[in-house]
N, C-alpha and C. Protein backbone atom coordinates (compact mmCIF):
# COMPACT_ATOMS: atom_id res chain seq x y z
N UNK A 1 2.09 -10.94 11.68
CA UNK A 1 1.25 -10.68 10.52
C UNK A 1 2.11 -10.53 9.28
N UNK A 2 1.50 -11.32 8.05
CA UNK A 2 1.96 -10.89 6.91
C UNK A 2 2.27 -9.61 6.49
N UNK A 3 3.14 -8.99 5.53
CA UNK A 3 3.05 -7.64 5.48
C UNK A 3 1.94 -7.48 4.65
N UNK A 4 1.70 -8.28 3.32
CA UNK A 4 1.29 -8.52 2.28
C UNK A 4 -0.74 -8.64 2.68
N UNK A 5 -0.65 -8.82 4.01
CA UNK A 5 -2.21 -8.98 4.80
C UNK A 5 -2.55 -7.57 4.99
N UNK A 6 -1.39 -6.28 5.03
CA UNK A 6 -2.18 -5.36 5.15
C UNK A 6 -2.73 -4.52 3.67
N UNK A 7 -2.79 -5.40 2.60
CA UNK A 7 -3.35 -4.77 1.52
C UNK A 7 -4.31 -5.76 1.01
N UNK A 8 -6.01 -4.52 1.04
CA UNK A 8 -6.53 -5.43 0.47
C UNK A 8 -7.64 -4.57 -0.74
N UNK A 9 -8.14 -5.43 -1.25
CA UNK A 9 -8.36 -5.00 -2.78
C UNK A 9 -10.35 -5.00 -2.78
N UNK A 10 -10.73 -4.41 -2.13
CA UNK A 10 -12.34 -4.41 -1.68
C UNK A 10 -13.34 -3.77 -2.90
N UNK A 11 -14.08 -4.16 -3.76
CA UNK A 11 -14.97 -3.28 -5.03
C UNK A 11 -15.46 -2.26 -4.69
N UNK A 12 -15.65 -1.99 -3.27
CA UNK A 12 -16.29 -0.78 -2.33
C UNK A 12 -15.57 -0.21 -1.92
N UNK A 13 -14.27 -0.15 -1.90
CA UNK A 13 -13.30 0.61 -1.41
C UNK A 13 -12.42 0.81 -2.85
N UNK A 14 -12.32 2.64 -3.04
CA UNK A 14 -11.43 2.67 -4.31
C UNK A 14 -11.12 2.17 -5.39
N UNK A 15 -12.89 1.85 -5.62
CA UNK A 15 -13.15 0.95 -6.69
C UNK A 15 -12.68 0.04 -7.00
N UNK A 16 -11.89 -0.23 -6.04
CA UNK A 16 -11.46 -2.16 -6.17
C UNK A 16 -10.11 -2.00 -6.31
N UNK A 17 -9.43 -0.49 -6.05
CA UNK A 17 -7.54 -0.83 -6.01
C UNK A 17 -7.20 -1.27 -4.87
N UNK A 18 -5.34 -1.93 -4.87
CA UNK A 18 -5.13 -2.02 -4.19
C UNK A 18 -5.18 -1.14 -3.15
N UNK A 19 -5.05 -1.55 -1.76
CA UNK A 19 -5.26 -0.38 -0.75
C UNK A 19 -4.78 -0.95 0.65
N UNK A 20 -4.32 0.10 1.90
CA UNK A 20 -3.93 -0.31 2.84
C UNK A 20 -4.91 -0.63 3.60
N UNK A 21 -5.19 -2.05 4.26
CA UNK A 21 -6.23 -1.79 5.64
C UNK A 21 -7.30 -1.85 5.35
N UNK A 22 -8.18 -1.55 4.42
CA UNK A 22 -8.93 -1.10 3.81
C UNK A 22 -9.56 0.18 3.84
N UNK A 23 -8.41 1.12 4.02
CA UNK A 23 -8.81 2.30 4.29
C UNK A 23 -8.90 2.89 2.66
N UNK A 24 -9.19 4.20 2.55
CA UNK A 24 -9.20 4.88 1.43
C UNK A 24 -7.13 5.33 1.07
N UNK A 25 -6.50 4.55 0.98
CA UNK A 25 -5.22 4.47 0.52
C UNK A 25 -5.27 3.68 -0.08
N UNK A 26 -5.00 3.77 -1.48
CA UNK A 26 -4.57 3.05 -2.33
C UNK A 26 -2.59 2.90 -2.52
N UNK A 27 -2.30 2.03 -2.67
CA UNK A 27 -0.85 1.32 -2.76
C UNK A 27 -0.37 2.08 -3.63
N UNK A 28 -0.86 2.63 -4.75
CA UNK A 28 -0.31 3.73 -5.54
C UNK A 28 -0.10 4.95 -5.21
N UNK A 29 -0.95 5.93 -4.61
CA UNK A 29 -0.45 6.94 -3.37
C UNK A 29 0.34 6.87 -2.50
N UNK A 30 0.84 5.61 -1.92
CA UNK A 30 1.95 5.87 -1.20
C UNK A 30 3.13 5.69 -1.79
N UNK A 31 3.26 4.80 -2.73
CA UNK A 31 4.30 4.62 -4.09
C UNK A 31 4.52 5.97 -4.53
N UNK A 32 3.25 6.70 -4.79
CA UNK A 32 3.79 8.08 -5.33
C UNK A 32 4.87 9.00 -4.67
N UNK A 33 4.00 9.14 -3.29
CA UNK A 33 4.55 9.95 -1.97
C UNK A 33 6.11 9.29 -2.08
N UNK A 34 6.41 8.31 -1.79
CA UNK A 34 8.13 7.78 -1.79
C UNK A 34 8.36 8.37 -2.84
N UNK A 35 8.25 7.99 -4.21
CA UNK A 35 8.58 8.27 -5.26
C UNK A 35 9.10 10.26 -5.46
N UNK A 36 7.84 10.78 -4.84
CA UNK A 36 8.57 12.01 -4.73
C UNK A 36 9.30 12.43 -3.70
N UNK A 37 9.63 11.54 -3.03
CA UNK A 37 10.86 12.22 -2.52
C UNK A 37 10.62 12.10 -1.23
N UNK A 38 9.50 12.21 -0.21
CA UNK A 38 8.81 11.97 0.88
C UNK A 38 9.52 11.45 1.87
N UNK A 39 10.10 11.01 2.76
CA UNK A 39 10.85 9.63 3.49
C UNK A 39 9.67 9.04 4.39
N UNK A 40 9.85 8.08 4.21
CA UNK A 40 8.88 7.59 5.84
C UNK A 40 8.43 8.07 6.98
N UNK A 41 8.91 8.76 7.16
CA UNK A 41 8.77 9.66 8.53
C UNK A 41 7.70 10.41 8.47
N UNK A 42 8.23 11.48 6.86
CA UNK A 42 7.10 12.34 6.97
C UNK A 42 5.79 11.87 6.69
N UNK A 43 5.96 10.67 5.56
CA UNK A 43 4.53 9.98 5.30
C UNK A 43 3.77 10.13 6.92
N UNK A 44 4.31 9.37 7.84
CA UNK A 44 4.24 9.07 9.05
C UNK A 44 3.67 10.18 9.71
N UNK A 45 4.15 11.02 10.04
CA UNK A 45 4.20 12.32 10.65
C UNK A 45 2.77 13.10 10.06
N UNK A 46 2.38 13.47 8.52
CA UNK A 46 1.33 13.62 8.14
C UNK A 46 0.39 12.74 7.98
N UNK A 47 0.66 11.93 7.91
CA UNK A 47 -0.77 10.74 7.89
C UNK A 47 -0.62 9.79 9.19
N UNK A 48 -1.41 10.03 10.21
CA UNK A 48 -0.72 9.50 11.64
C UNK A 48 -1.71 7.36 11.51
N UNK A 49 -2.64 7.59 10.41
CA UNK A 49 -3.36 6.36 10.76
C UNK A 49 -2.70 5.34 9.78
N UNK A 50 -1.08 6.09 9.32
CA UNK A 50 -0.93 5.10 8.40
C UNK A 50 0.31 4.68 9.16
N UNK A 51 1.05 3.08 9.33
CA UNK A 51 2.08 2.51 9.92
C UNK A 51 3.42 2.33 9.12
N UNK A 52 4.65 2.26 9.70
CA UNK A 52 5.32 1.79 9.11
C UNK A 52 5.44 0.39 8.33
N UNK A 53 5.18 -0.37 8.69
CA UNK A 53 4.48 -1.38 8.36
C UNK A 53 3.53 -1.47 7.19
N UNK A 54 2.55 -0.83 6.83
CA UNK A 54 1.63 -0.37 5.58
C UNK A 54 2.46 -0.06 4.40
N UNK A 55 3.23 1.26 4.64
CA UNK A 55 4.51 1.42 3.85
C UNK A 55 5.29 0.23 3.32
N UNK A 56 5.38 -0.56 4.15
CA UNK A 56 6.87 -1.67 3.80
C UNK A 56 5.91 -2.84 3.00
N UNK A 57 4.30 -2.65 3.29
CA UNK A 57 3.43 -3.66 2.22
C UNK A 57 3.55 -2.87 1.26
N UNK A 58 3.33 -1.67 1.05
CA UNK A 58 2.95 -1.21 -0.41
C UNK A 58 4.42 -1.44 -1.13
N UNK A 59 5.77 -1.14 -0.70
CA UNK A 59 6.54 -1.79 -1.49
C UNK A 59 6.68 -3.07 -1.78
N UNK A 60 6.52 -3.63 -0.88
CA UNK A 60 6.35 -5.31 -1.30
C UNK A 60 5.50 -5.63 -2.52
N UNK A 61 4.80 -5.44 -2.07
CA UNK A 61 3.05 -5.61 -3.18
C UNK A 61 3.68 -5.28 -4.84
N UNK A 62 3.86 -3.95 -4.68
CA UNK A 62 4.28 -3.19 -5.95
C UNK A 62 5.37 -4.35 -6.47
N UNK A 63 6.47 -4.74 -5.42
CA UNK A 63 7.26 -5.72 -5.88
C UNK A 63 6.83 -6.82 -6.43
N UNK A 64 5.72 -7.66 -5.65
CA UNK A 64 5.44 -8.63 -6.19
C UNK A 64 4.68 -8.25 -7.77
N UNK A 65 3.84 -7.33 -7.43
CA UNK A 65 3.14 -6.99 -9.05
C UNK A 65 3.77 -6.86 -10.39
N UNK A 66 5.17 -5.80 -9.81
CA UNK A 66 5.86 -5.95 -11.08
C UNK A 66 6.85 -7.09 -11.64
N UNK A 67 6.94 -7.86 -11.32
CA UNK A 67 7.35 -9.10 -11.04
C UNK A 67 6.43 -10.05 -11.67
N UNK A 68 5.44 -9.88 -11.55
CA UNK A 68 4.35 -10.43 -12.98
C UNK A 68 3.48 -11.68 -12.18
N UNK A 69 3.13 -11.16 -10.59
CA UNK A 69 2.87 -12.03 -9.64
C UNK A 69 1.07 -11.34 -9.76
N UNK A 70 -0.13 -12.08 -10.13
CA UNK A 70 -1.27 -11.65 -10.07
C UNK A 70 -1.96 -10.74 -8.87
N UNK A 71 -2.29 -9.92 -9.13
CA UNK A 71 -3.11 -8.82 -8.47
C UNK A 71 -3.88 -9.74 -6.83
N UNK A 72 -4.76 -10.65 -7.52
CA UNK A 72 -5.48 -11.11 -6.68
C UNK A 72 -4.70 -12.14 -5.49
N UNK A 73 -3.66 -13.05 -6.50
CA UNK A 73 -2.80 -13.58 -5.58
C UNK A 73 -2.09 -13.12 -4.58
N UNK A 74 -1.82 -12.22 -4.31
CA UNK A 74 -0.63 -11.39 -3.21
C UNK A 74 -1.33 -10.55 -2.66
N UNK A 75 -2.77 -10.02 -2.68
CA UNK A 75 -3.69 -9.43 -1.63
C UNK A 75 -4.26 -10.17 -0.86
């Protein structure tokens, strides 16, 4: 599987952000969580329905986005 397949961008889900799975995670919450400091593990460890894998899309994604790669294209 793509990594980039586990984010998808649903109008009914989180009002249409990016998101893992289509669960109620948005790609920016887990960006945050790293961002402060978090490691993988613990993401892991407290959120048991989320994968390592999910993680390694939301950096990707974020990568491709800031990179100036369209929203819709890379979900």
């Amino acid at each position: 599987m793509n990594l980039l397949e586990r984010i998808t961008i649903n109008p009914e889900v989180c009002h249409g952000k990016p998101c893992v799975r289509n669960m109620r995670w948005p790609v920016e919450v887990i960006i945050d969580m790293l961002g402060s400091g978090m490691s993988t593990e613990e993401i892991l460890e407290d959120h048991p329905e989320l994968e390592k894998e999910d993680l390694l899309a939301c950096l990707n994604f974020a990568r491709l986005y800031l990179s100036g790669h369209n929203i819709k294209s890379v979900a």
